[in-house]
Protein backbone atom coordinates (compact mmCIF):
# COMPACT_ATOMS: atom_id res chain seq x y z
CA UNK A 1 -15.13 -4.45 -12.33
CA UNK A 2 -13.55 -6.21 -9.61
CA UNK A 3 -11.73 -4.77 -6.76
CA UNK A 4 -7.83 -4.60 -6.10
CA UNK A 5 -7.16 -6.40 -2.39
CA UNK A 6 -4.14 -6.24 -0.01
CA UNK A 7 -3.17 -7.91 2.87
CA UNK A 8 -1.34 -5.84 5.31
CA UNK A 9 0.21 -7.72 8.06
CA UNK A 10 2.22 -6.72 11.04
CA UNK A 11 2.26 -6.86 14.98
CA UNK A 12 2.31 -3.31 14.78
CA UNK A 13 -0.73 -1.56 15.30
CA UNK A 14 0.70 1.91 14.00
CA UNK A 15 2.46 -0.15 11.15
CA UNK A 16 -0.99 -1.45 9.72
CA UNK A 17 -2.41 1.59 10.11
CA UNK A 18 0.25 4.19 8.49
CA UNK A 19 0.62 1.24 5.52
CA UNK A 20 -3.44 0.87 5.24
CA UNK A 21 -3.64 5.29 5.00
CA UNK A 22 -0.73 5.51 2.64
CA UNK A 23 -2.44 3.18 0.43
CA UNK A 24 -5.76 4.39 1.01
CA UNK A 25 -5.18 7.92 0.26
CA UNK A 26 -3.27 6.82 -2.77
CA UNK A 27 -5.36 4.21 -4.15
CA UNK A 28 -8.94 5.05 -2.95
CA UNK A 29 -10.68 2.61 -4.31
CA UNK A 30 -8.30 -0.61 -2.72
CA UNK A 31 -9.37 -3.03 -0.43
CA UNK A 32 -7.38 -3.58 2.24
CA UNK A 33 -7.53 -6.36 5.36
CA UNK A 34 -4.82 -6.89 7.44
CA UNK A 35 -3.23 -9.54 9.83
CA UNK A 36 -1.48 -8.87 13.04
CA UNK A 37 0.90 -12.14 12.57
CA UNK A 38 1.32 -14.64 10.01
CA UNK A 39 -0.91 -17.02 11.66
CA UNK A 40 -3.80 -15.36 11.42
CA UNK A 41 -2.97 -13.87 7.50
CA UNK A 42 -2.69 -17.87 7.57
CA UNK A 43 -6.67 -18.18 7.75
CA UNK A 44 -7.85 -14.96 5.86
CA UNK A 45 -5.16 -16.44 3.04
CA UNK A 46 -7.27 -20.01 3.27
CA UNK A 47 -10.40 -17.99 3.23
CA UNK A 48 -10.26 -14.73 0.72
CA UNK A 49 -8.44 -13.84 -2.23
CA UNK A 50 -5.48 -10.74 -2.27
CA UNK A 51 -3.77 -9.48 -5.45
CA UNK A 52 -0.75 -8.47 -2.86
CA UNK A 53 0.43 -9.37 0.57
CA UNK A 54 2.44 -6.54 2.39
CA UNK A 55 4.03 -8.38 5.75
CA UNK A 56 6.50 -8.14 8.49
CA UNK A 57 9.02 -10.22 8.96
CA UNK A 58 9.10 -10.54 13.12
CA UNK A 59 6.02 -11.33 14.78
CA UNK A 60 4.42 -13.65 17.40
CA UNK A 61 3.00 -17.32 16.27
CA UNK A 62 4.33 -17.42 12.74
CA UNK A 63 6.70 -14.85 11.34
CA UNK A 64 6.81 -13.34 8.08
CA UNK A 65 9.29 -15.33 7.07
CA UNK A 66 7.01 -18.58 7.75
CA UNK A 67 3.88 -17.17 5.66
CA UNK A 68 5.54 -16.63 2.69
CA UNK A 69 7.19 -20.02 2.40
CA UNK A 70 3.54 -21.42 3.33
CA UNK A 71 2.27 -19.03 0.46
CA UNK A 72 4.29 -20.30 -2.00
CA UNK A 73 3.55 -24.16 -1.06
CA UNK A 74 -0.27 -23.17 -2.06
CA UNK A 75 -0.72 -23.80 -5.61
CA UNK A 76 -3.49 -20.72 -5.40
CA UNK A 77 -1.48 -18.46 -3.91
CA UNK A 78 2.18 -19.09 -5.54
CA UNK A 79 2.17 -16.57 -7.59
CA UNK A 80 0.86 -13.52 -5.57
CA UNK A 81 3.17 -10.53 -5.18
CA UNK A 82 4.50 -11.11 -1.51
CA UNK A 83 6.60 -8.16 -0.12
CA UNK A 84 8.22 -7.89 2.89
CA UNK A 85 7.82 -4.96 5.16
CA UNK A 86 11.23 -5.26 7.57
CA UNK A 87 14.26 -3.72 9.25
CA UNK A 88 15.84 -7.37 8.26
CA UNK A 89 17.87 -5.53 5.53
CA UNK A 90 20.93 -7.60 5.72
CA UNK A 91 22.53 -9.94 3.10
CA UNK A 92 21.55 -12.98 4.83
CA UNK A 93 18.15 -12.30 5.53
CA UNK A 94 17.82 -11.07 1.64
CA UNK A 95 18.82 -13.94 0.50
CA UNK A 96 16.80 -16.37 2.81
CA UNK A 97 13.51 -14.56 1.63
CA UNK A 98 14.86 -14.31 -1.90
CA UNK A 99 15.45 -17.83 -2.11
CA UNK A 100 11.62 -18.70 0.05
CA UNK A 101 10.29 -16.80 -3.08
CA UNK A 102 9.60 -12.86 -2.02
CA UNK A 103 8.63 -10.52 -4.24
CA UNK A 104 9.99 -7.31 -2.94
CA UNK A 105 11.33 -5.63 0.05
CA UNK A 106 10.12 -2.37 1.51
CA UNK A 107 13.10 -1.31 4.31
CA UNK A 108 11.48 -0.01 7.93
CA UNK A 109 11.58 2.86 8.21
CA UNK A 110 10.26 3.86 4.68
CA UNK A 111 8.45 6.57 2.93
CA UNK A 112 5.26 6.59 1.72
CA UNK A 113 7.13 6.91 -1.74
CA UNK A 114 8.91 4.20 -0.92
CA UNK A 115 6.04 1.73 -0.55
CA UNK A 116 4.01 3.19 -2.98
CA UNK A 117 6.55 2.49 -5.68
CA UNK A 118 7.08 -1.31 -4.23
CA UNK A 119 3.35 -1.77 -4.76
CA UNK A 120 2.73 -0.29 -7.80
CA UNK A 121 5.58 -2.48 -9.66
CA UNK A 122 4.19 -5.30 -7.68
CA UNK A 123 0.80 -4.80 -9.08
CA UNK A 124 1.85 -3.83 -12.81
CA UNK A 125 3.99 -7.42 -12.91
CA UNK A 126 0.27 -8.78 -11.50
CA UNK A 127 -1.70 -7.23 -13.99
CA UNK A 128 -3.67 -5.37 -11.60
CA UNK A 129 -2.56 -1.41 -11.29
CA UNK A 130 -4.67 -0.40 -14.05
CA UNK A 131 -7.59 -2.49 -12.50
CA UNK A 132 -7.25 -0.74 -9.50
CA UNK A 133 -6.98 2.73 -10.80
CA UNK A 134 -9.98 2.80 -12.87
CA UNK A 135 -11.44 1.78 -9.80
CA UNK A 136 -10.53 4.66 -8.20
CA UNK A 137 -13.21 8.11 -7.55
CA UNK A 138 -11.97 11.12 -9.70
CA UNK A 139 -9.87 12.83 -7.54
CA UNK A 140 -9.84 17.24 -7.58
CA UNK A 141 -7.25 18.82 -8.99
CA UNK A 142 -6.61 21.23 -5.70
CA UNK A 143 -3.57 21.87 -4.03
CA UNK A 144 -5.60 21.24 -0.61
CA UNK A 145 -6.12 17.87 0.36
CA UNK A 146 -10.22 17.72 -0.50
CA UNK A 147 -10.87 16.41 3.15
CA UNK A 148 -9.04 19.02 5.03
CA UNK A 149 -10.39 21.81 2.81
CA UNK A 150 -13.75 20.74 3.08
CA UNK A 151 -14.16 20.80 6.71
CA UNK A 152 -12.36 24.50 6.44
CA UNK A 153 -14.76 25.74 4.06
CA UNK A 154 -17.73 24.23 5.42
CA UNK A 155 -18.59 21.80 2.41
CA UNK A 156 -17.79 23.88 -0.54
CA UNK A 157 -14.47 23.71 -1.39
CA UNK A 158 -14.75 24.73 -4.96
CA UNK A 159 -15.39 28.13 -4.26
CA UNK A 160 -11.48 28.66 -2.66
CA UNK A 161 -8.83 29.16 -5.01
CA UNK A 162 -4.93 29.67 -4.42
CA UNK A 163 -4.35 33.08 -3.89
CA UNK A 164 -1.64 33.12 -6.26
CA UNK A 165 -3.72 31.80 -9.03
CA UNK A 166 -6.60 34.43 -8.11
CA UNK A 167 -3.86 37.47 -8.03
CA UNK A 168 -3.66 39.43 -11.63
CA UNK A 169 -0.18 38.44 -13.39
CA UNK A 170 1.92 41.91 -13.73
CA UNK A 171 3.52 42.59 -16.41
CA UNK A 172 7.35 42.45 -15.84
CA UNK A 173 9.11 45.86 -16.48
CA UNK A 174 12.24 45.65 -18.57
């Protein structure tokens, strides 16, 4: 089965990385690189193949803007969902990327709801969501992130249960 990649790119260090964990902890079994400007996405681009690109629109060397119209003067990479990750909200700036051939826009700041929602119609138009959830480990059904509760319960996990779902259900008294 093959894997599911993204390319996240953005100057922004804490960008990358809150964009990478949202779709990490989401999706666990993505692949994710990422860029920090459109120059070097340039070379990983000429080098590796993405189902989606996730990118800025203002950074040093080559701007968001600048990739995507280079994306979609590859013949390889003309159709790949391209979304832009920006504060550029404004009817001008729409347009320009509309017209240069974006996918999608994700508004800064956003919600991990927000982007997940962006991606996952970007991958369903691509053909690869249900790729990339069958990919995915089984996840538990707890209400405890598995990761947190684990290292609270030394390892075993399974053996805490909600109180409320542990508590006898009383009878209610007309």
């Amino acid at each position: 089965m093959s894997k599911v990649s993204v390319l996240v790119v953005d100057d922004a260090p804490f960008i990358r990385d809150l964009v990478k964990k949202c779709l990490r902890n989401y999706f666990p079994g993505i692949v994710i690189e990422d860029a920090v400007n459109g120059r070097k996405a340039q070379v990983l681009l000429e080098r590796e193949r993405f189902d989606l690109v996730l990118c800025d629109w203002e950074m040093p060397e080559m701007s968001g803007l600048e990739l995507l119209t280079w994306c979609r003067q590859q013949e390889a990479l003309k159709a790949m969902p391209f979304i832009m990750v920006t504060s550029r909200g404004d009817k001008e700036n729409v347009v320009q990327a509309i017209q240069a051939g974006v996918s999608d826009f994700v508004g800064k700041p956003f919600t991990n709801e927000q982007l997940l929602t962006k991606v996952k119609k970007a991958l369903t138009k691509a053909g690869k969501l249900d790729t990339l959830l069958a990919s995915a480990p089984t996840r538990a059904t707890s209400a405890f992130a598995n990761d947190s509760l684990s290292a609270l319960t030394g390892g075993k996990a399974e053996t805490v249960r909600p109180a409320a779902a542990a508590a006898p259900v009383a009878a209610a008294k007309p």
